[in-house]
N, C-alpha and C. Protein backbone atom coordinates (compact mmCIF):
# COMPACT_ATOMS: atom_id res chain seq x y z
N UNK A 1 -43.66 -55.22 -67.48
CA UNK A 1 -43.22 -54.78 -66.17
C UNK A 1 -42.29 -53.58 -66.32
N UNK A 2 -42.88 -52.45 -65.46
CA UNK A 2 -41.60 -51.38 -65.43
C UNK A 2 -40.07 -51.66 -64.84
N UNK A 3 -39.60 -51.35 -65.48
CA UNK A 3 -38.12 -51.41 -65.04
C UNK A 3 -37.25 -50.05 -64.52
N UNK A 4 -36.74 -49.60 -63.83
CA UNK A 4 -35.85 -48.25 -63.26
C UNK A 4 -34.43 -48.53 -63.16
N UNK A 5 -33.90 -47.64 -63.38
CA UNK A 5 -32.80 -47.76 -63.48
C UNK A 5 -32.41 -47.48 -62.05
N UNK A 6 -33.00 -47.02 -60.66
CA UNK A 6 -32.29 -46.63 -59.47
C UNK A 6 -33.94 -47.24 -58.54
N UNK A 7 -33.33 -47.84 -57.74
CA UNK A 7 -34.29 -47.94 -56.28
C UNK A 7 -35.15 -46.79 -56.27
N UNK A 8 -36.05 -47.13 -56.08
CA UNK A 8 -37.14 -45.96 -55.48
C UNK A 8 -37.38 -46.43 -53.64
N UNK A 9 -37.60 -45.05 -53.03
CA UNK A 9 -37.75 -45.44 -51.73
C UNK A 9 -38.93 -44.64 -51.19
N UNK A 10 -40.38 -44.96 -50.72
CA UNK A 10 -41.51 -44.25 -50.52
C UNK A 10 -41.25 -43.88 -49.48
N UNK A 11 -41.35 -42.51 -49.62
CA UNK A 11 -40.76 -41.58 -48.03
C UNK A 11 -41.66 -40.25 -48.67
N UNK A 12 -42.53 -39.86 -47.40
CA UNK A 12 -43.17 -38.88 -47.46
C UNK A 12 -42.45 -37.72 -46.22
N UNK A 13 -41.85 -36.95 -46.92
CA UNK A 13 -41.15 -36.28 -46.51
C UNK A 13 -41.23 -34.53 -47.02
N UNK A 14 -41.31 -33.63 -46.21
CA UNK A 14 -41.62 -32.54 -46.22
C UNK A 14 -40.73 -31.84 -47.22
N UNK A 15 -41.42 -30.88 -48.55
CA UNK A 15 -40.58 -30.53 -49.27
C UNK A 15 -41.03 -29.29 -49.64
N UNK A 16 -39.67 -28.21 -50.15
CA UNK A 16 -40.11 -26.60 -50.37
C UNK A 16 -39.42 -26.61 -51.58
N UNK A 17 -40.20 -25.70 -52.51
CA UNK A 17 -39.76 -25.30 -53.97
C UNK A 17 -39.60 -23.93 -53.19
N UNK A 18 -38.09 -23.95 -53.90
CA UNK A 18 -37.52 -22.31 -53.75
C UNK A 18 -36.97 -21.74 -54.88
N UNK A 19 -36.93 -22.58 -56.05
CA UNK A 19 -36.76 -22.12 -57.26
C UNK A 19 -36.93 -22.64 -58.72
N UNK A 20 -38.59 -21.74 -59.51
CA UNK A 20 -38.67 -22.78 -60.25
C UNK A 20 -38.19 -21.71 -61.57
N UNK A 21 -37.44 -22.48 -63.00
CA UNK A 21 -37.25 -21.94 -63.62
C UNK A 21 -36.17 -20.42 -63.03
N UNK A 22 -35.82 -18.82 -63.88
CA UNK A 22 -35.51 -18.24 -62.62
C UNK A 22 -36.52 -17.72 -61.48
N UNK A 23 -37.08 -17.72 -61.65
CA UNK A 23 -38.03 -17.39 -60.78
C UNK A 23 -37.88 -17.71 -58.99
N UNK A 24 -37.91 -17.14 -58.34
CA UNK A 24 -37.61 -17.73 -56.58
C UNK A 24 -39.68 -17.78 -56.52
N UNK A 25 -39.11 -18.37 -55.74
CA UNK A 25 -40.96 -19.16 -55.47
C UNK A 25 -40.84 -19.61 -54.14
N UNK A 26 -42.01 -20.30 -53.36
CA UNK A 26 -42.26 -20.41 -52.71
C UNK A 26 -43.18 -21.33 -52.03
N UNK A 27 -43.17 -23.05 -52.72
CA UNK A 27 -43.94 -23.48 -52.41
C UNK A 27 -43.68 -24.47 -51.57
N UNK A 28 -44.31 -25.69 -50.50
CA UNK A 28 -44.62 -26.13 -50.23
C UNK A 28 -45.13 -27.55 -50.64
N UNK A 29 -45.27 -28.76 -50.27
CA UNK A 29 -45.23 -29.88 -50.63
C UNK A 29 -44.72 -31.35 -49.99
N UNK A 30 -45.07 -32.21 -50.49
CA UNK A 30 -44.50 -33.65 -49.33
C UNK A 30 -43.68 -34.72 -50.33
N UNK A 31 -42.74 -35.33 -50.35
CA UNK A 31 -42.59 -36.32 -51.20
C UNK A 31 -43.25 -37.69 -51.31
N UNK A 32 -43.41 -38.08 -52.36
CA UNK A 32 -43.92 -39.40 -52.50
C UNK A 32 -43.49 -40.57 -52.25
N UNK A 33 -42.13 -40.54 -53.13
CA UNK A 33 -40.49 -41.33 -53.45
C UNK A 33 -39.28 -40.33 -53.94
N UNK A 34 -38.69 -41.06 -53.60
CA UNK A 34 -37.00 -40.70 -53.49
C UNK A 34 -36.26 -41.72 -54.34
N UNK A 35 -35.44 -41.06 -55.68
CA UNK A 35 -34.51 -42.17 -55.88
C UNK A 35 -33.18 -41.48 -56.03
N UNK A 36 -32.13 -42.17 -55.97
CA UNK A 36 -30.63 -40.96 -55.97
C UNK A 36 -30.82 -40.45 -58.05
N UNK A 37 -31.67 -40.90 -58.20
CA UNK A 37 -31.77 -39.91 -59.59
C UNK A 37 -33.14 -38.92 -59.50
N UNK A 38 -34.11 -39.25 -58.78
CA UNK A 38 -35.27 -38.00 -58.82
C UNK A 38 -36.35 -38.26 -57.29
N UNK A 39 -37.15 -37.07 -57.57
CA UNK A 39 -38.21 -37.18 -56.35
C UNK A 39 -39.50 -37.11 -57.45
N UNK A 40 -40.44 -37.72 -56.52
CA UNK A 40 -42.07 -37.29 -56.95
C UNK A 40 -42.76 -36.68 -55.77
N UNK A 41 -43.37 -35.78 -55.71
CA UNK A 41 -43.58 -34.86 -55.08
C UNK A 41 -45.10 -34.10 -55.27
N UNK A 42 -46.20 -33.78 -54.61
CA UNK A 42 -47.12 -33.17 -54.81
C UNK A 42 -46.60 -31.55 -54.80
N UNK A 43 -47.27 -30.69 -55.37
CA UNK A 43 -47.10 -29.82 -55.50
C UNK A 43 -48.73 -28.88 -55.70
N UNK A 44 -48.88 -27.53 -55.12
CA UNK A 44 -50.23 -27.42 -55.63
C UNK A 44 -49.98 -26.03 -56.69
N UNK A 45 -48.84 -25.71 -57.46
CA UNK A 45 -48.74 -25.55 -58.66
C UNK A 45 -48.33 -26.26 -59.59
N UNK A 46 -48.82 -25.89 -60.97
CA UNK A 46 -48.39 -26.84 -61.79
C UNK A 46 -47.20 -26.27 -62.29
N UNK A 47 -46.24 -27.26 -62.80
CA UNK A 47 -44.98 -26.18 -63.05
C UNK A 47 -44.28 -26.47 -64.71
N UNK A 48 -44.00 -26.08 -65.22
CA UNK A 48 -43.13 -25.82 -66.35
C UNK A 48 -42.33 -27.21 -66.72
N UNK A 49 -42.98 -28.17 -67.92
CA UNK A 49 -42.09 -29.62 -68.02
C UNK A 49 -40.83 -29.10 -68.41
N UNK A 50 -39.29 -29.28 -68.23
CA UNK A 50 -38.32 -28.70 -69.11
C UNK A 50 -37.65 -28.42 -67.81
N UNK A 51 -38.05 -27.44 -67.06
CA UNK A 51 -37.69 -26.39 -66.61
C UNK A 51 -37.17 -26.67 -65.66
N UNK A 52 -35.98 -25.94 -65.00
CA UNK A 52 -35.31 -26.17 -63.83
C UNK A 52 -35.74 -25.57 -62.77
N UNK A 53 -35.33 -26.31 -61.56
CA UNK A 53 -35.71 -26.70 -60.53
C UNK A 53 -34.97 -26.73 -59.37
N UNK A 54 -35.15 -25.92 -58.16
CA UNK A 54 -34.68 -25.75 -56.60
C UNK A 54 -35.78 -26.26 -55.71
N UNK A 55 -35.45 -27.20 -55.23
CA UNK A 55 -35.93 -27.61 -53.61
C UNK A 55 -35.05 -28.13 -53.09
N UNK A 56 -35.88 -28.24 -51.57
CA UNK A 56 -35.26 -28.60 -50.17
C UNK A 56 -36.23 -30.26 -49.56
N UNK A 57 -35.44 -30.74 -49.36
CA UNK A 57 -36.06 -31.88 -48.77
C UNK A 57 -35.89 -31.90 -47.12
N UNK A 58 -36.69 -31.75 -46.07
CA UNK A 58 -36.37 -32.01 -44.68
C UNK A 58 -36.07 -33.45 -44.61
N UNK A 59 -34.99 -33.81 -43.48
CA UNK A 59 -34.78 -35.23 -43.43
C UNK A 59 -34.59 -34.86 -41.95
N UNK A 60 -35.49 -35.93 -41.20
CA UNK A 60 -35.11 -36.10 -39.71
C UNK A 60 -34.82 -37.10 -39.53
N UNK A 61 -34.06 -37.69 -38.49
CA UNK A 61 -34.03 -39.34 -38.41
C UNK A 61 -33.88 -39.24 -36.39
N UNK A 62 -32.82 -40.04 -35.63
CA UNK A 62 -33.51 -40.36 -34.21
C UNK A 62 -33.49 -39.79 -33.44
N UNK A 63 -32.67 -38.65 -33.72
CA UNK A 63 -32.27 -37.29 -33.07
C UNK A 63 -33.42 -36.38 -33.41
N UNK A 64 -33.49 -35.31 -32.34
CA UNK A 64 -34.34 -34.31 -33.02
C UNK A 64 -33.50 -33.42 -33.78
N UNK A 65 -32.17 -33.49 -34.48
CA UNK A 65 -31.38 -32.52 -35.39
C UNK A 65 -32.02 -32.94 -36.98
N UNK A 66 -32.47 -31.65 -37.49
CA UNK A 66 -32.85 -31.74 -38.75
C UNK A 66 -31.82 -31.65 -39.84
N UNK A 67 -31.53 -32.30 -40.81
CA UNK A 67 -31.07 -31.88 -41.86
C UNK A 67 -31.65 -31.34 -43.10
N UNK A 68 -31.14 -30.62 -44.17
CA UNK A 68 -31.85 -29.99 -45.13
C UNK A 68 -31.13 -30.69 -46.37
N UNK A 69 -31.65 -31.52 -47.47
CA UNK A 69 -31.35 -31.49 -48.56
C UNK A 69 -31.64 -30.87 -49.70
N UNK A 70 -30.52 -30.10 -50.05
CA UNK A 70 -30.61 -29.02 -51.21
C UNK A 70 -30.69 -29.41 -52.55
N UNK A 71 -31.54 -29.38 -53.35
CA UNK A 71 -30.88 -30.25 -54.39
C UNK A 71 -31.68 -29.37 -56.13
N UNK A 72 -30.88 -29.66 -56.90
CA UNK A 72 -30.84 -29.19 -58.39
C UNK A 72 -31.27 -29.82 -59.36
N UNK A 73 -32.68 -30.00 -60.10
CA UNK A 73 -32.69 -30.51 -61.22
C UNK A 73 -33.36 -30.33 -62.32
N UNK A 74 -34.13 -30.81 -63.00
CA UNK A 74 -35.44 -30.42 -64.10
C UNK A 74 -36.69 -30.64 -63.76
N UNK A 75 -37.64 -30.58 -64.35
CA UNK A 75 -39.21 -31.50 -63.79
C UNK A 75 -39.53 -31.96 -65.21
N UNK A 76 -39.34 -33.12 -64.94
CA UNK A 76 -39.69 -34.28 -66.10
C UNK A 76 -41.34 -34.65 -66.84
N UNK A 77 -42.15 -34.20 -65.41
CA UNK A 77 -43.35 -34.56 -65.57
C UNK A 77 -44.28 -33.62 -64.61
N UNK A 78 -45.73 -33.61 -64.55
CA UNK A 78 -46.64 -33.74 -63.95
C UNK A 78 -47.73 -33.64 -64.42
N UNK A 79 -48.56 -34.63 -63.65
CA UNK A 79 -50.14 -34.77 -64.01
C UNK A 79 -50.84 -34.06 -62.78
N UNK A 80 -52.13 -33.92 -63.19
CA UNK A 80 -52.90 -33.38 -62.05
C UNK A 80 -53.63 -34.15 -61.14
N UNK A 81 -53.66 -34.25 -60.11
CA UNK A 81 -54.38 -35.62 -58.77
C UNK A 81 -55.67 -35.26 -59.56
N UNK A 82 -56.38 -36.23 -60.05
CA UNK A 82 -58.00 -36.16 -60.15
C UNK A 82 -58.81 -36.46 -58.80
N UNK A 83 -58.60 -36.70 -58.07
CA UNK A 83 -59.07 -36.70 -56.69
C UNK A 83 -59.17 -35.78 -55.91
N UNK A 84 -58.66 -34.89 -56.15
CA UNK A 84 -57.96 -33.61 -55.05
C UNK A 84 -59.08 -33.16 -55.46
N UNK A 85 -59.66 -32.26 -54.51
CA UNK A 85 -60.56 -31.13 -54.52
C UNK A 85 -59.88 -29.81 -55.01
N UNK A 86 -57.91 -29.68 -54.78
CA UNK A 86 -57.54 -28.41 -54.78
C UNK A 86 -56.81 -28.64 -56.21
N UNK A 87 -56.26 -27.65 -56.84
CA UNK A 87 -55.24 -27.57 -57.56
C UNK A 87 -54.03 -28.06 -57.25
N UNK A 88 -54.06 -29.87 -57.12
CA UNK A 88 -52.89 -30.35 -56.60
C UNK A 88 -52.17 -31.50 -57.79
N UNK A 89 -50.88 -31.43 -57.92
CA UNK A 89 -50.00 -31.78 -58.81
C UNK A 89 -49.22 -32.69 -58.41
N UNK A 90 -49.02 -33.99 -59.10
CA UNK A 90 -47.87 -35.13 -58.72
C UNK A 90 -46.83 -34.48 -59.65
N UNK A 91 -45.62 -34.24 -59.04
CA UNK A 91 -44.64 -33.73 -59.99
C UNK A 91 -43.16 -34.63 -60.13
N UNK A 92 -42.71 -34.95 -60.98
CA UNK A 92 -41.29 -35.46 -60.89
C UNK A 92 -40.52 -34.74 -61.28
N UNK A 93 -39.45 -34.75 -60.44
CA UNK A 93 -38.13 -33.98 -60.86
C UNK A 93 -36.80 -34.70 -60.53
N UNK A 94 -35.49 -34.23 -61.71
CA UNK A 94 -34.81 -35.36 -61.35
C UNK A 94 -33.65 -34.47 -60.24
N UNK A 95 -33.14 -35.39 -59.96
CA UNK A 95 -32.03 -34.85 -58.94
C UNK A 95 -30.40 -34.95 -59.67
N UNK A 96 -30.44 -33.42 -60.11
CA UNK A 96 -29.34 -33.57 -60.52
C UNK A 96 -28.10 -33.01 -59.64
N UNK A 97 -27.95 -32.53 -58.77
CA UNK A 97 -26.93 -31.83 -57.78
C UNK A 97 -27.51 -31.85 -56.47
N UNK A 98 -27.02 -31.77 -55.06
CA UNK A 98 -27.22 -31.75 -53.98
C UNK A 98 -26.46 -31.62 -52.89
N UNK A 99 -27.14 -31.02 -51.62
CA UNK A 99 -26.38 -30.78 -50.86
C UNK A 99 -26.53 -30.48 -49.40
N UNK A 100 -25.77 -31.10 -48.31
CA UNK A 100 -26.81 -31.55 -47.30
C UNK A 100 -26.57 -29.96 -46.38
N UNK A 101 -27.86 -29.58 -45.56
CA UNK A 101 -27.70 -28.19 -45.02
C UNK A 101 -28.14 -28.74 -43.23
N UNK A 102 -27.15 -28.07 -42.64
CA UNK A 102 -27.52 -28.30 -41.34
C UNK A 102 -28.51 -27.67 -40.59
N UNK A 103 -29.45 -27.12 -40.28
CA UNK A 103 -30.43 -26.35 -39.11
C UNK A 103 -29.62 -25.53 -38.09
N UNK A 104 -29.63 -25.16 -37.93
CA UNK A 104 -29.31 -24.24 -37.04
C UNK A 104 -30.53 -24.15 -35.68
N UNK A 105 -30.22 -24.59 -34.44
CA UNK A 105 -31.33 -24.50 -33.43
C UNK A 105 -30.92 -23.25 -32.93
């Protein structure tokens, strides 16, 4: 049986890579799970194991005010969806820094 060291919580939740490695980028993506140590995340590039890592997580909850979670870490993993028709990627990355961003309406 696997064991984790932190809760995982399945939340498909809207997510943007804005920085992989140095590089600023630009992608797009949904989460899988959430744990206060990492996300898994589709992605439809494949990205650099090692390498550091910028995204944004949208979080809405009962209000229509959005919040933005900013957050900092590595990408530990990814395999490629064998199902997907597209060039699409399960990716993990851990969450090492973060930070919550308000919306602006």
């Amino acid at each position: 049986m696997e064991q984790r060291r932190t809760r995982r919580f399945t939340l498909r939740l809207p997510l943007a890579v804005t920085r992989s490695g140095a590089e600023r980028v630009a992608q797009i993506g949904l989460t899988k799970n959430i744990s206060s140590g990492g996300v898994l995340f589709t992605s439809e590039a494949e990205p650099e194991i090692g390498g550091a890592i910028e995204y944004v997580i949208t979080l809405s909850g009962p209000s229509e005010q959005r919040v933005n979670l900013r957050c900092i870490g590595k990408i530990v993993r990814a395999r490629k969806v064998p199902e997907s028709d597209e060039a699409a990627f399960d990716v993990a990355a851990t969450l090492e820094r973060y930070e919550f961003v308000r919306l602006e309406d």
